[in-house]
N, C-alpha and C. Protein backbone atom coordinates (compact mmCIF):
# COMPACT_ATOMS: atom_id res chain seq x y z
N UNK A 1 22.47 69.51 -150.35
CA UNK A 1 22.24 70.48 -149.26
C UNK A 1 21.48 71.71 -149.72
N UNK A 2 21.11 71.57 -151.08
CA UNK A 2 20.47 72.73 -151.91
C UNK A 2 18.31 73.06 -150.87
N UNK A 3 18.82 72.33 -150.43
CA UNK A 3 17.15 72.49 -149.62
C UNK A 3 17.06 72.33 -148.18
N UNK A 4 18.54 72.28 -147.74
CA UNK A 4 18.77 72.31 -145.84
C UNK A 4 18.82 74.05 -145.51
N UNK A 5 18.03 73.97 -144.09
CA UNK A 5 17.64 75.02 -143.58
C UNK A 5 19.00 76.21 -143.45
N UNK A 6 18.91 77.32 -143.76
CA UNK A 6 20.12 78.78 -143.16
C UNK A 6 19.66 79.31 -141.97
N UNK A 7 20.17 78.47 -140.94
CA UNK A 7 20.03 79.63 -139.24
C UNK A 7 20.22 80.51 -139.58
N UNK A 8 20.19 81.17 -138.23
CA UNK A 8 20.87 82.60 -137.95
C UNK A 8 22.30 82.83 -137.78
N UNK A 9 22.53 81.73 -137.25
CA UNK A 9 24.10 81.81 -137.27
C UNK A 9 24.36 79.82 -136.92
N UNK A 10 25.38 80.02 -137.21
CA UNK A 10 26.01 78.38 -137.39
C UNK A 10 27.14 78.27 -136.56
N UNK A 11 27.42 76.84 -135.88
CA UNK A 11 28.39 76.33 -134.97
C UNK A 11 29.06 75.38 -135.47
N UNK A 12 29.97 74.59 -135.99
CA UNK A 12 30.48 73.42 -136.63
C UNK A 12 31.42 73.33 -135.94
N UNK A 13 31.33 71.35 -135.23
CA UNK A 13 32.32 70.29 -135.60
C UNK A 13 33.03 70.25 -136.58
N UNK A 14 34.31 70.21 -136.41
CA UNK A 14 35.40 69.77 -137.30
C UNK A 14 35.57 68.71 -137.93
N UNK A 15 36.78 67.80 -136.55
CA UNK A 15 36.74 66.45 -137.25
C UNK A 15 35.00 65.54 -137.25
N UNK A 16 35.62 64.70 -138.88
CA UNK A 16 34.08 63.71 -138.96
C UNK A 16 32.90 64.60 -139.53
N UNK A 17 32.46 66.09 -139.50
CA UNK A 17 31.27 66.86 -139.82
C UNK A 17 31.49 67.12 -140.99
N UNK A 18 32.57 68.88 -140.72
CA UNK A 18 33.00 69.42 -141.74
C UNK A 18 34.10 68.68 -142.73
N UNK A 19 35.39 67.85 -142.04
CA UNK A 19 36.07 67.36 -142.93
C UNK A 19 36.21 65.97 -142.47
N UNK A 20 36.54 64.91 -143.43
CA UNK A 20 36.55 63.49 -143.38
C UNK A 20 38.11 63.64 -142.68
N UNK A 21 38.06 63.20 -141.56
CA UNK A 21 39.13 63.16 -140.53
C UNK A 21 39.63 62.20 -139.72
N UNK A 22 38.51 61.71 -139.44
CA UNK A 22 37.93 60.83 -138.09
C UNK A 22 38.93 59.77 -138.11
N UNK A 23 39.60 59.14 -139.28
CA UNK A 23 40.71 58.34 -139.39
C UNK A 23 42.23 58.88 -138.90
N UNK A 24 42.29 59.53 -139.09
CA UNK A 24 43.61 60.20 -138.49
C UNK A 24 43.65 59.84 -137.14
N UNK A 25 42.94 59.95 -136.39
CA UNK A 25 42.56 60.02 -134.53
C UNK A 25 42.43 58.57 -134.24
N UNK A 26 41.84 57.79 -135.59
CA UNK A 26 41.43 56.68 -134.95
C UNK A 26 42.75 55.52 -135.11
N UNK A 27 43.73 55.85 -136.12
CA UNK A 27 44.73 55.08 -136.38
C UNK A 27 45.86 55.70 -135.79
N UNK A 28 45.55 57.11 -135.34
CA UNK A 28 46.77 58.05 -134.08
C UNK A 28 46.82 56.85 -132.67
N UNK A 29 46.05 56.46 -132.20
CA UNK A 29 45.71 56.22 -131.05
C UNK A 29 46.41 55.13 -130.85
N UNK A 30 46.53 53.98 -131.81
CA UNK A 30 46.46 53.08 -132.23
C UNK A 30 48.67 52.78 -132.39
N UNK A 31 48.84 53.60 -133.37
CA UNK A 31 50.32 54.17 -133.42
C UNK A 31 51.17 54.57 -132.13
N UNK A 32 49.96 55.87 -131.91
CA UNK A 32 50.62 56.53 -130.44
C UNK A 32 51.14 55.38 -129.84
N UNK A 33 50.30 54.75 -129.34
CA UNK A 33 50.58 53.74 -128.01
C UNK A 33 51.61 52.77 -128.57
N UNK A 34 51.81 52.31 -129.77
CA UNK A 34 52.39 51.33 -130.01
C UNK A 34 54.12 51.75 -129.70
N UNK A 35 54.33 53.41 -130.45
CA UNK A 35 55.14 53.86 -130.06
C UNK A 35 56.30 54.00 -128.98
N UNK A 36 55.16 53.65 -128.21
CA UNK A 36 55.84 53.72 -126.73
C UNK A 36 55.65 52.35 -125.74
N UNK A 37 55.52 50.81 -127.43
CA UNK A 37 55.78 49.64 -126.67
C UNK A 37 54.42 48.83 -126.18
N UNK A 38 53.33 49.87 -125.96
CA UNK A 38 52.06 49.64 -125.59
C UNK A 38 51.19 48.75 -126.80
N UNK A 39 50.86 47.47 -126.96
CA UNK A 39 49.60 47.25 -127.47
C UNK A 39 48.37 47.91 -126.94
N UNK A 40 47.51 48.80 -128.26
CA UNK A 40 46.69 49.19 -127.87
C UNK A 40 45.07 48.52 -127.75
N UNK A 41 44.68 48.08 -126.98
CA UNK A 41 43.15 47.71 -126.65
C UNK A 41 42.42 48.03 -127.53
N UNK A 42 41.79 46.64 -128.20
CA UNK A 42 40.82 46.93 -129.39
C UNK A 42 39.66 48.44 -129.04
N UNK A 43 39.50 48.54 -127.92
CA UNK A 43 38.26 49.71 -127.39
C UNK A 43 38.98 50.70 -127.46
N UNK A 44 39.71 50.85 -127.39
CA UNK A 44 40.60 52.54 -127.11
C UNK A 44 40.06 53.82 -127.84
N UNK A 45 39.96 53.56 -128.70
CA UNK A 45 39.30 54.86 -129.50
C UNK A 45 38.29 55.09 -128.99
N UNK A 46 37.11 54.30 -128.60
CA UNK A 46 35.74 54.97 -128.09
C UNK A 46 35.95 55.47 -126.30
N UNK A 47 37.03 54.61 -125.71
CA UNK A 47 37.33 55.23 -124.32
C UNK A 47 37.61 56.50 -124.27
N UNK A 48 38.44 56.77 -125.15
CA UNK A 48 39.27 58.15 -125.37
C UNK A 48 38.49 59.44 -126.35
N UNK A 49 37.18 58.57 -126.72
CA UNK A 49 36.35 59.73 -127.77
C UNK A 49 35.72 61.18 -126.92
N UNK A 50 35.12 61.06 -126.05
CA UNK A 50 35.00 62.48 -125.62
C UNK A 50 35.92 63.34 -125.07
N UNK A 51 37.34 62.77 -124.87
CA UNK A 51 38.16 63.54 -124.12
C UNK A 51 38.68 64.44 -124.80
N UNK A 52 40.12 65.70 -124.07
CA UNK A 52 40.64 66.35 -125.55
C UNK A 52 41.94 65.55 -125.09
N UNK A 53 42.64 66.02 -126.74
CA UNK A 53 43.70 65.60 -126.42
C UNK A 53 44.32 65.55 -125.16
N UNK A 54 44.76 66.79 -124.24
CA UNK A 54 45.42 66.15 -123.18
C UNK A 54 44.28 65.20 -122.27
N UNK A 55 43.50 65.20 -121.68
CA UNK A 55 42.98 64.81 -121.50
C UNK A 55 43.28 63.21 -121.67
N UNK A 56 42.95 62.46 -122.72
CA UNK A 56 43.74 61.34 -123.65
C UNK A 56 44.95 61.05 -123.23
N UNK A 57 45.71 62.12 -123.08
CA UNK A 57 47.56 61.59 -123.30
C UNK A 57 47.30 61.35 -121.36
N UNK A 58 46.63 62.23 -120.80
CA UNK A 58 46.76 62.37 -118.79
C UNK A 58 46.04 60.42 -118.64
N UNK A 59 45.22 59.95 -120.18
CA UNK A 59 44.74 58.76 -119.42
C UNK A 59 45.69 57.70 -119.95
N UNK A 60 46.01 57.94 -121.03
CA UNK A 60 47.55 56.98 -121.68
C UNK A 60 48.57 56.84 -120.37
N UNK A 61 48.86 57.91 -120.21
CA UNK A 61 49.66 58.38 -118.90
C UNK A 61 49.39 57.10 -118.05
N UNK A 62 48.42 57.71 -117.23
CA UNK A 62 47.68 56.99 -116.17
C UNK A 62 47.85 55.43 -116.73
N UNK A 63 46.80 54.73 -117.49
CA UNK A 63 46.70 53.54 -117.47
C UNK A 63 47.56 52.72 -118.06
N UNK A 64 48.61 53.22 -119.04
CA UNK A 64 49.47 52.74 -119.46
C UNK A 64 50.92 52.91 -119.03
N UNK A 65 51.17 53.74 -117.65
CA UNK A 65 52.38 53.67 -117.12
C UNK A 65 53.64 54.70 -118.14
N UNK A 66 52.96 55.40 -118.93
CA UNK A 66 54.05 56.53 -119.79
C UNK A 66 54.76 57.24 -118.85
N UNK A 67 56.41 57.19 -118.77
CA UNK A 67 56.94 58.53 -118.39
C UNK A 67 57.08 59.57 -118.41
N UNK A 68 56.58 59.77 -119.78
CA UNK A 68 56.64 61.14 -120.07
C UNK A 68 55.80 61.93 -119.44
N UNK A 69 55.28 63.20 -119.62
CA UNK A 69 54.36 63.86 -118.51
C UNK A 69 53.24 63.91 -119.66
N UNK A 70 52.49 64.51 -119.30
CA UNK A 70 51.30 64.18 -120.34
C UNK A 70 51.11 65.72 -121.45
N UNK A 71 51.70 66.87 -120.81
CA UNK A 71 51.76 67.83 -121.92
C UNK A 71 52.99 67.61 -123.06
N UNK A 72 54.06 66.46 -122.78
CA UNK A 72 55.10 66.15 -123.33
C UNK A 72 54.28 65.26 -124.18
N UNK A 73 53.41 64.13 -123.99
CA UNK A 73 52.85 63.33 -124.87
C UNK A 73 51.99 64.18 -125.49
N UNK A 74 51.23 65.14 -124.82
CA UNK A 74 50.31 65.90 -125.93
C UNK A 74 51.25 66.65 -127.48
N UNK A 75 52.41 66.67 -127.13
CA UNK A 75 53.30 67.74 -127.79
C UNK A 75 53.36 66.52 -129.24
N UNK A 76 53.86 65.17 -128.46
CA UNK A 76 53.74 64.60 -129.92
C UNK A 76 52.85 63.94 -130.47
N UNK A 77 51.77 63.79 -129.81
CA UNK A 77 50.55 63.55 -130.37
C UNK A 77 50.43 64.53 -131.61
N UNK A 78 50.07 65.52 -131.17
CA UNK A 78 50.21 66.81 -132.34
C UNK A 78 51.04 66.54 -133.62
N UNK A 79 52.29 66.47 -132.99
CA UNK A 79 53.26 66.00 -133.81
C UNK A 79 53.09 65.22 -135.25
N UNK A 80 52.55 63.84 -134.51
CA UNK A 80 52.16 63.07 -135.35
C UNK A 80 51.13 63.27 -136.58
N UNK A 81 49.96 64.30 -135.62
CA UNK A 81 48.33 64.57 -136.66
C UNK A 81 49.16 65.64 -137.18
N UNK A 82 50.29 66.62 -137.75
CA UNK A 82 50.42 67.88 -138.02
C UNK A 82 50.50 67.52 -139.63
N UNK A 83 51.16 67.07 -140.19
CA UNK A 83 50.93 66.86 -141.24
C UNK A 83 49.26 66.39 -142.19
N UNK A 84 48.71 65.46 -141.40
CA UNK A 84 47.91 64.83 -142.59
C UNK A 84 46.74 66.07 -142.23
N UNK A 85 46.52 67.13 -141.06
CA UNK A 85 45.83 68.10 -141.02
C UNK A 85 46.46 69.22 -142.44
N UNK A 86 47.71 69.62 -142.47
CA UNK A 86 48.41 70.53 -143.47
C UNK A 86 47.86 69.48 -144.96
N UNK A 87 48.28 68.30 -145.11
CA UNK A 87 48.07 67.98 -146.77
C UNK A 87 47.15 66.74 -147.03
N UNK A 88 46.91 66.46 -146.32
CA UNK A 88 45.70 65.33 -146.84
C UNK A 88 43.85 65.30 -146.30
N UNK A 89 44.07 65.55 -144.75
CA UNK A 89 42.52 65.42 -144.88
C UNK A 89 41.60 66.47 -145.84
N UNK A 90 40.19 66.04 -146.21
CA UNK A 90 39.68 67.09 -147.13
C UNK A 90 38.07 67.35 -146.80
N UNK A 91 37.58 68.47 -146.86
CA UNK A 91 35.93 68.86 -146.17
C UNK A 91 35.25 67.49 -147.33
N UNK A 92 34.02 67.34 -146.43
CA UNK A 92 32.74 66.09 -146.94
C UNK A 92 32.44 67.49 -147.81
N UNK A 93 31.29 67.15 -149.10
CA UNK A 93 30.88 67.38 -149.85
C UNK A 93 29.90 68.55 -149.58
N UNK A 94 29.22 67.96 -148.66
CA UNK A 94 27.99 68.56 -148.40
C UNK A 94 28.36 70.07 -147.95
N UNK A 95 29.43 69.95 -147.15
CA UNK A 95 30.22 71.63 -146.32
C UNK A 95 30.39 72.54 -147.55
N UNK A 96 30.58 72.26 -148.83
CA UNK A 96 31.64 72.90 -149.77
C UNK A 96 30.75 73.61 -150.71
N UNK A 97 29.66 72.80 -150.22
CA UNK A 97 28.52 73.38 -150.78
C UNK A 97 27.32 74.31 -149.93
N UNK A 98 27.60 74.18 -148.73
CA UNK A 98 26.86 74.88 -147.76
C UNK A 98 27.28 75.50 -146.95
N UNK A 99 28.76 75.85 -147.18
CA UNK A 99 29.51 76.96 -146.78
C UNK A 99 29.12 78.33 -147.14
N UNK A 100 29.22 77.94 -148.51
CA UNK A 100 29.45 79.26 -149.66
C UNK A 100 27.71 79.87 -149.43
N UNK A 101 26.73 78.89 -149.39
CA UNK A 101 25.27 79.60 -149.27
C UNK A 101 25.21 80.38 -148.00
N UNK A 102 25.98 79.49 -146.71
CA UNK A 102 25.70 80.74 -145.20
C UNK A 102 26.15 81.98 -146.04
N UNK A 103 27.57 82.26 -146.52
CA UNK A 103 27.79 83.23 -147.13
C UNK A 103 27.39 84.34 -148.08
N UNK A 104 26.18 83.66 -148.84
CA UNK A 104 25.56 84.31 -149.64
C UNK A 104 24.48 85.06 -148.95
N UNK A 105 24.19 84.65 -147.86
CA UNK A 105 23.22 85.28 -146.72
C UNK A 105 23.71 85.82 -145.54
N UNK A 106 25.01 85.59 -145.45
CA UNK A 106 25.60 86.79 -144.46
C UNK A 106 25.55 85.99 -143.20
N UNK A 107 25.57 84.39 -143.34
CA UNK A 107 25.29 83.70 -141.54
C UNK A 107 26.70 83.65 -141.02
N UNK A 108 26.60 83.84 -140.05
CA UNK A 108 28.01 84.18 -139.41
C UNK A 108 28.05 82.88 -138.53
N UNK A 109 29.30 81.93 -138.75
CA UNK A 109 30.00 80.92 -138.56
C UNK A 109 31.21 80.71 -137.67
N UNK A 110 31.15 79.75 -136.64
CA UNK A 110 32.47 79.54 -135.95
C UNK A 110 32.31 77.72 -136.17
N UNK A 111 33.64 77.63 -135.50
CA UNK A 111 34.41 76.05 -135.27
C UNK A 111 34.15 76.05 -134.10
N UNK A 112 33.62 74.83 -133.05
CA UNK A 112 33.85 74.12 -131.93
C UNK A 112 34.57 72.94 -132.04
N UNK A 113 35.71 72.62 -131.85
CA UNK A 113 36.50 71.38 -132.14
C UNK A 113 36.85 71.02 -130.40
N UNK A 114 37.49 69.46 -130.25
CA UNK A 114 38.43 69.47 -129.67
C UNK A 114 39.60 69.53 -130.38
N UNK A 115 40.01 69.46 -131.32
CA UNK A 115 41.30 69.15 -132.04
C UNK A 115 41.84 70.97 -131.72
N UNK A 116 42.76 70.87 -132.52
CA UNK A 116 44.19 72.03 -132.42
C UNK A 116 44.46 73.09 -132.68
N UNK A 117 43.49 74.42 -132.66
CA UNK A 117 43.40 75.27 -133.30
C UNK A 117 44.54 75.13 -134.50
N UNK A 118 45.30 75.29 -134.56
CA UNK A 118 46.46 75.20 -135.74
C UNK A 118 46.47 74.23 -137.09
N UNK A 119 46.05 72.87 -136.07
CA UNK A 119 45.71 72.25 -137.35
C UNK A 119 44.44 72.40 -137.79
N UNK A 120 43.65 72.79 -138.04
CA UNK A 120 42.12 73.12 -138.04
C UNK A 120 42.33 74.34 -139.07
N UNK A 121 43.19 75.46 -138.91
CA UNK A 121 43.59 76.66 -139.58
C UNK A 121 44.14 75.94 -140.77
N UNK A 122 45.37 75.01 -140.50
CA UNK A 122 46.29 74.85 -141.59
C UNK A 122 45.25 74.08 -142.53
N UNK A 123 44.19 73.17 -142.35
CA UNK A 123 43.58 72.34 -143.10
C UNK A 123 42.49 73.33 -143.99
N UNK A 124 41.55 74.43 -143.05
CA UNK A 124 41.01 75.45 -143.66
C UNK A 124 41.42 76.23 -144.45
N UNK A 125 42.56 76.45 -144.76
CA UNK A 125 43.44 77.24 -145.27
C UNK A 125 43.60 76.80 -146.75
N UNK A 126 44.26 75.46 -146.77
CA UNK A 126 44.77 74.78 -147.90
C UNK A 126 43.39 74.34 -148.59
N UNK A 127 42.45 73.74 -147.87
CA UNK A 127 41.17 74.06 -148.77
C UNK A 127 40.25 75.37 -149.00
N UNK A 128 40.85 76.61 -148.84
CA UNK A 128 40.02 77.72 -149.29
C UNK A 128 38.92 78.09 -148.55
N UNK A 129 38.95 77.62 -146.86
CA UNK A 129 37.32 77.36 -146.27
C UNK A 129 37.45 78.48 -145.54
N UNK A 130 39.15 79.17 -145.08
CA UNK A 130 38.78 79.71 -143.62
C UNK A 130 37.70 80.74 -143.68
N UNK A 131 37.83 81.98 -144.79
CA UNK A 131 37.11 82.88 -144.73
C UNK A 131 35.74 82.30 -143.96
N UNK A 132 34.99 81.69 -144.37
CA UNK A 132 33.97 81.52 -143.50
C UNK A 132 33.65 81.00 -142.49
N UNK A 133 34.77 81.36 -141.67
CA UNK A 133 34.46 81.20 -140.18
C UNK A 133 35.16 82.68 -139.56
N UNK A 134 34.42 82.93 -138.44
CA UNK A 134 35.21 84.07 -137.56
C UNK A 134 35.46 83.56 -136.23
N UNK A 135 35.40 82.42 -135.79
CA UNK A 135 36.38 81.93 -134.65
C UNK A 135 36.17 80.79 -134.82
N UNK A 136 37.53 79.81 -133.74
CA UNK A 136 37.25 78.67 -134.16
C UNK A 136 37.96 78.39 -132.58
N UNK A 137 36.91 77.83 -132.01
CA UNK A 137 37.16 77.36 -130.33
C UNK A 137 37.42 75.98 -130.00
N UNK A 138 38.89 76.35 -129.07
CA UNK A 138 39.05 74.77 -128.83
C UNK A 138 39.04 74.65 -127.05
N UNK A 139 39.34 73.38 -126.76
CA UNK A 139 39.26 73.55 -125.07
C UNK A 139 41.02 74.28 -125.02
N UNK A 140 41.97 74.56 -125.86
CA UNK A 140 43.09 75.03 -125.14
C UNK A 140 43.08 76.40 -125.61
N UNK A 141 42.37 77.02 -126.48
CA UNK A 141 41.98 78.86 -125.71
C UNK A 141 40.90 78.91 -125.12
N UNK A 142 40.14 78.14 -124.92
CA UNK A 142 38.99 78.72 -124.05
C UNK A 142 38.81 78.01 -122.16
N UNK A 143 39.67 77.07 -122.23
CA UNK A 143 39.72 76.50 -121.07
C UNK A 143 38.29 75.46 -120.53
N UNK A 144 37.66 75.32 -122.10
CA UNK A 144 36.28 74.38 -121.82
C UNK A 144 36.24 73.27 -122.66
N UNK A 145 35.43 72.21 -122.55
CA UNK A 145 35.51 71.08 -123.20
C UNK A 145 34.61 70.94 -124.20
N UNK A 146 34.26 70.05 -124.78
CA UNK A 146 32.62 69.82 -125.88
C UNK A 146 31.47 69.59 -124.92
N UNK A 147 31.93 68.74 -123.60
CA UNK A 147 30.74 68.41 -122.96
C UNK A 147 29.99 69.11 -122.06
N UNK A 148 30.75 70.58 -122.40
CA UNK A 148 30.74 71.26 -121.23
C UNK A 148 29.51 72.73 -122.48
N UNK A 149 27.99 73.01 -121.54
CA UNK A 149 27.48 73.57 -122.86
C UNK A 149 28.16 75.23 -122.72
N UNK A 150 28.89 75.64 -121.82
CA UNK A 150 29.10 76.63 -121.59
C UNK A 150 30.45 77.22 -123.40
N UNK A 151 30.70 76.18 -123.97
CA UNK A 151 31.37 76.71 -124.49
C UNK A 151 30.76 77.16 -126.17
N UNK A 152 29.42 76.40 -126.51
CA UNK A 152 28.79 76.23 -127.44
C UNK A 152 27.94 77.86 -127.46
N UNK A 153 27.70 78.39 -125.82
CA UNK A 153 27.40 79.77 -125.53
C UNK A 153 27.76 80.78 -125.68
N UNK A 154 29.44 80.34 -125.59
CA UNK A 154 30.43 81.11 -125.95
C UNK A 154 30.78 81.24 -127.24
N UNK A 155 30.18 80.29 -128.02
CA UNK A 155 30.14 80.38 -129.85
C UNK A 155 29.17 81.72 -129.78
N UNK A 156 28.10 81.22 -129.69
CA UNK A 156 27.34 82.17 -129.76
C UNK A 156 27.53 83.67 -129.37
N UNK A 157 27.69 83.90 -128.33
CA UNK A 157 28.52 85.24 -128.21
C UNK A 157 29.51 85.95 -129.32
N UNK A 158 30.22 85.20 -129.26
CA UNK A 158 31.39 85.34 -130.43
C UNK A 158 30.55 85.59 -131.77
N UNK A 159 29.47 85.26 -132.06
CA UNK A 159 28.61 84.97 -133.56
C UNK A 159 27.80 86.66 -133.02
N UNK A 160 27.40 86.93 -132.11
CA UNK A 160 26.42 87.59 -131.71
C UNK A 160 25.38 87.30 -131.63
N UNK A 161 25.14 86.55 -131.46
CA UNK A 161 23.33 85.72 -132.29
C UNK A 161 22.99 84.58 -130.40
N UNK A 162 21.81 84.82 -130.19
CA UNK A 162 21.59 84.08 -129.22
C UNK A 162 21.37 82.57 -129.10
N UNK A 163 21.97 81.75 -128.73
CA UNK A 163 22.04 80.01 -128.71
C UNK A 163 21.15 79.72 -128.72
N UNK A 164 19.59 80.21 -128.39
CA UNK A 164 18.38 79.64 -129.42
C UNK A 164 18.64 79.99 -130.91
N UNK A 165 19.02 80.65 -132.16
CA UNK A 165 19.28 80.96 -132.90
C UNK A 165 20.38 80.41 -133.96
N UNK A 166 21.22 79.60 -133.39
CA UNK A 166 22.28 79.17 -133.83
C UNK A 166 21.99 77.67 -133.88
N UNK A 167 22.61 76.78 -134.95
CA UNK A 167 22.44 75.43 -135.28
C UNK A 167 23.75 74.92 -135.33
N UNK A 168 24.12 73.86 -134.87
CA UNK A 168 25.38 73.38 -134.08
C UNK A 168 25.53 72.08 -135.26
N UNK A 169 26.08 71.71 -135.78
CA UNK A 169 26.53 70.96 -136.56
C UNK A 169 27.36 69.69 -136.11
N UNK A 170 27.04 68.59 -135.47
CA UNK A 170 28.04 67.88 -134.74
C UNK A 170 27.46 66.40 -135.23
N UNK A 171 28.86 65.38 -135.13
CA UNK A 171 29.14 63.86 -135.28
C UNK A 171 28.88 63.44 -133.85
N UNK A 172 28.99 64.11 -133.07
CA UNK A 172 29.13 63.17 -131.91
C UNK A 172 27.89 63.50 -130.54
N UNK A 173 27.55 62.52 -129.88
CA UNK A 173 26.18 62.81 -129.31
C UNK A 173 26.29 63.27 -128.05
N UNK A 174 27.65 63.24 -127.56
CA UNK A 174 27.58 63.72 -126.30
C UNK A 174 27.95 65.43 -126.21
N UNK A 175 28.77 65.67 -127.67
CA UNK A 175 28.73 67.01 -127.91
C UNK A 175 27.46 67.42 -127.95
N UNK A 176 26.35 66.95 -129.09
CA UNK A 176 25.13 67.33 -129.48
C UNK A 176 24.33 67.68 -128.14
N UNK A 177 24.16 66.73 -127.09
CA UNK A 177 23.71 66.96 -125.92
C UNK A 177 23.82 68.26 -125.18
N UNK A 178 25.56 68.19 -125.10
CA UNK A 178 25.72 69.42 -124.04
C UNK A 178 25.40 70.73 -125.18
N UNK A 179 25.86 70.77 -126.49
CA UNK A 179 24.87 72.14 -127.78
C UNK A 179 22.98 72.41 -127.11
N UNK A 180 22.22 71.10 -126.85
CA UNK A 180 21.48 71.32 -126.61
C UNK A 180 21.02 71.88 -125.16
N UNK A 181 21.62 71.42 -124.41
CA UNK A 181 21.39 72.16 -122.72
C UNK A 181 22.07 73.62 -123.11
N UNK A 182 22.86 74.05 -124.04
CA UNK A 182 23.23 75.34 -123.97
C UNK A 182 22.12 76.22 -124.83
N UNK A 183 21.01 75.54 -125.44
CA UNK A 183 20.25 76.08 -125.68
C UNK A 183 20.16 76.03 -127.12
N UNK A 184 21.02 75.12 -127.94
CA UNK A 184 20.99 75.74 -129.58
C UNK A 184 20.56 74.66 -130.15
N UNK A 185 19.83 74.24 -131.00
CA UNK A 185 19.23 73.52 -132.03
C UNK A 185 20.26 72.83 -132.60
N UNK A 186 20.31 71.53 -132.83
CA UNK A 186 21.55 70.61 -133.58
C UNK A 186 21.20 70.00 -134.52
N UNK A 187 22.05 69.81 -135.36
CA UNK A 187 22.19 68.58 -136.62
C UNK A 187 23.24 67.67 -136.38
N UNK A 188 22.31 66.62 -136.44
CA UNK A 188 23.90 65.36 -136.22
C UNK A 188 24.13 64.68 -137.25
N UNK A 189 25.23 64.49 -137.67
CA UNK A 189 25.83 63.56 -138.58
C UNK A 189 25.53 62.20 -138.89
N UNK A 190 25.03 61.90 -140.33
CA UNK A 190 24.41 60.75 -140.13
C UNK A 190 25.02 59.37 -140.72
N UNK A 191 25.02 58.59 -140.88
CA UNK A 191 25.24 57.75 -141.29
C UNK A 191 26.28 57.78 -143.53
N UNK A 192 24.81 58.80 -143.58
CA UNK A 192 25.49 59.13 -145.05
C UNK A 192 26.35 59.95 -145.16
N UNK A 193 26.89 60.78 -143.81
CA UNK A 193 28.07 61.30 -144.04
C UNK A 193 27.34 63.34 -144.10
N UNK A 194 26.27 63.37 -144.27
CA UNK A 194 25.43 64.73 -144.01
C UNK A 194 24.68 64.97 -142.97
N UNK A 195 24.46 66.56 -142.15
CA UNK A 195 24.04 66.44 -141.27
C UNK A 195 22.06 66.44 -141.10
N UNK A 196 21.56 65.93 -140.37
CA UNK A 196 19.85 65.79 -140.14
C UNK A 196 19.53 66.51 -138.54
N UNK A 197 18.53 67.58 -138.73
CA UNK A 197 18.20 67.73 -137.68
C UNK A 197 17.76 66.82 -136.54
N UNK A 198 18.03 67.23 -135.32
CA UNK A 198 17.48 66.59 -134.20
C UNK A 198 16.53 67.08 -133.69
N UNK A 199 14.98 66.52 -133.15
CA UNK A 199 14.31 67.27 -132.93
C UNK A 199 13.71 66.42 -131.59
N UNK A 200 14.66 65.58 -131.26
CA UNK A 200 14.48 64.56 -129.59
C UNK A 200 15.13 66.23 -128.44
């Protein structure tokens, strides 16, 4: 990453970008449901990929007949990811090294996740990352989603720096999309696990 570009200010994806995660969610889903008796549908993970968590638990709900209410299933969903967020998942390579350079230049950094503000903190934390971020937005303080570009705007605000200016860091394309209708330049996650500009 010794020769990838320093915006003006930076936006980062969590899970899958910044830290190798993406397994947790994908073998959660998988558990969750079984939990509660449900074989889960080989597709499930990509049905359930743009949603947020509740979101997810309101369609578990729905199509799988759960009693519980769906902020009760969100509660242990959480439950379940709270740990391997606190001691096992760990940032890709490339972040650990291109953290510390925004820093050496003063680029001012936030998180766009769907995942949990909390676990997102506890995982930043235990690897030494938070300092370089000054917010970290999820749809349950801000009341917006990934697909939605109004919230990638709202990074920006928060950064001070105008969403032409800012470079959005994301795994996933329907996030990348709505980063781009909000106006900010993206890198998507590639195959090798680092991010490549988009310039479609």
């Amino acid at each position: 990453m010794k020769d990838f570009l320093i915006p003006k200010a930076a936006i980062f994806d969590f899970d899958g970008t910044l830290f190798d995660s993406m397994w947790v969610w994908t073998q959660l889903d998988q558990d969750f449901l079984r939990a509660f008796g449900v074989e889960p549908p080989p597709d499930i993970g990509r049905e359930v990929e743009a949603m947020t968590i509740l979101q997810a638990c309101q369609y578990f709900r729905s199509r799988f007949g759960l009693a519980e209410s769906a902020e009760r299933l969100m509660e242990r969903m959480l439950e379940m990811t709270a740990q391997a967020y606190a001691r096992q998942i760990q940032p890709f390579g490339w972040a650990l090294d291109y953290l510390p350079r925004l820093a050496r230049r003063e680029t001012p950094a936030a998180i766009v996740t769907a995942g949990h503000e909390n676990h997102v903190r506890a995982a930043l934390a235990r690897c030494g990352l938070e300092r370089y971020f000054s917010a970290v937005l999820t749809p349950e303080n801000t009341g917006l989603t990934k697909a939605q570009p109004e919230i990638f705007q709202l990074a920006a605000r928060r950064l001070q720096t105008p969403p032409a200016d800012c470079l959005v860091f994301e795994d996933s394309l329907h996030a990348a999309q709505a980063a781009r209708r909000a106006g900010c330049s993206v890198a998507l996650m590639g195959p090798d696990n680092r991010p490549h500009i988009r310039q479609d």
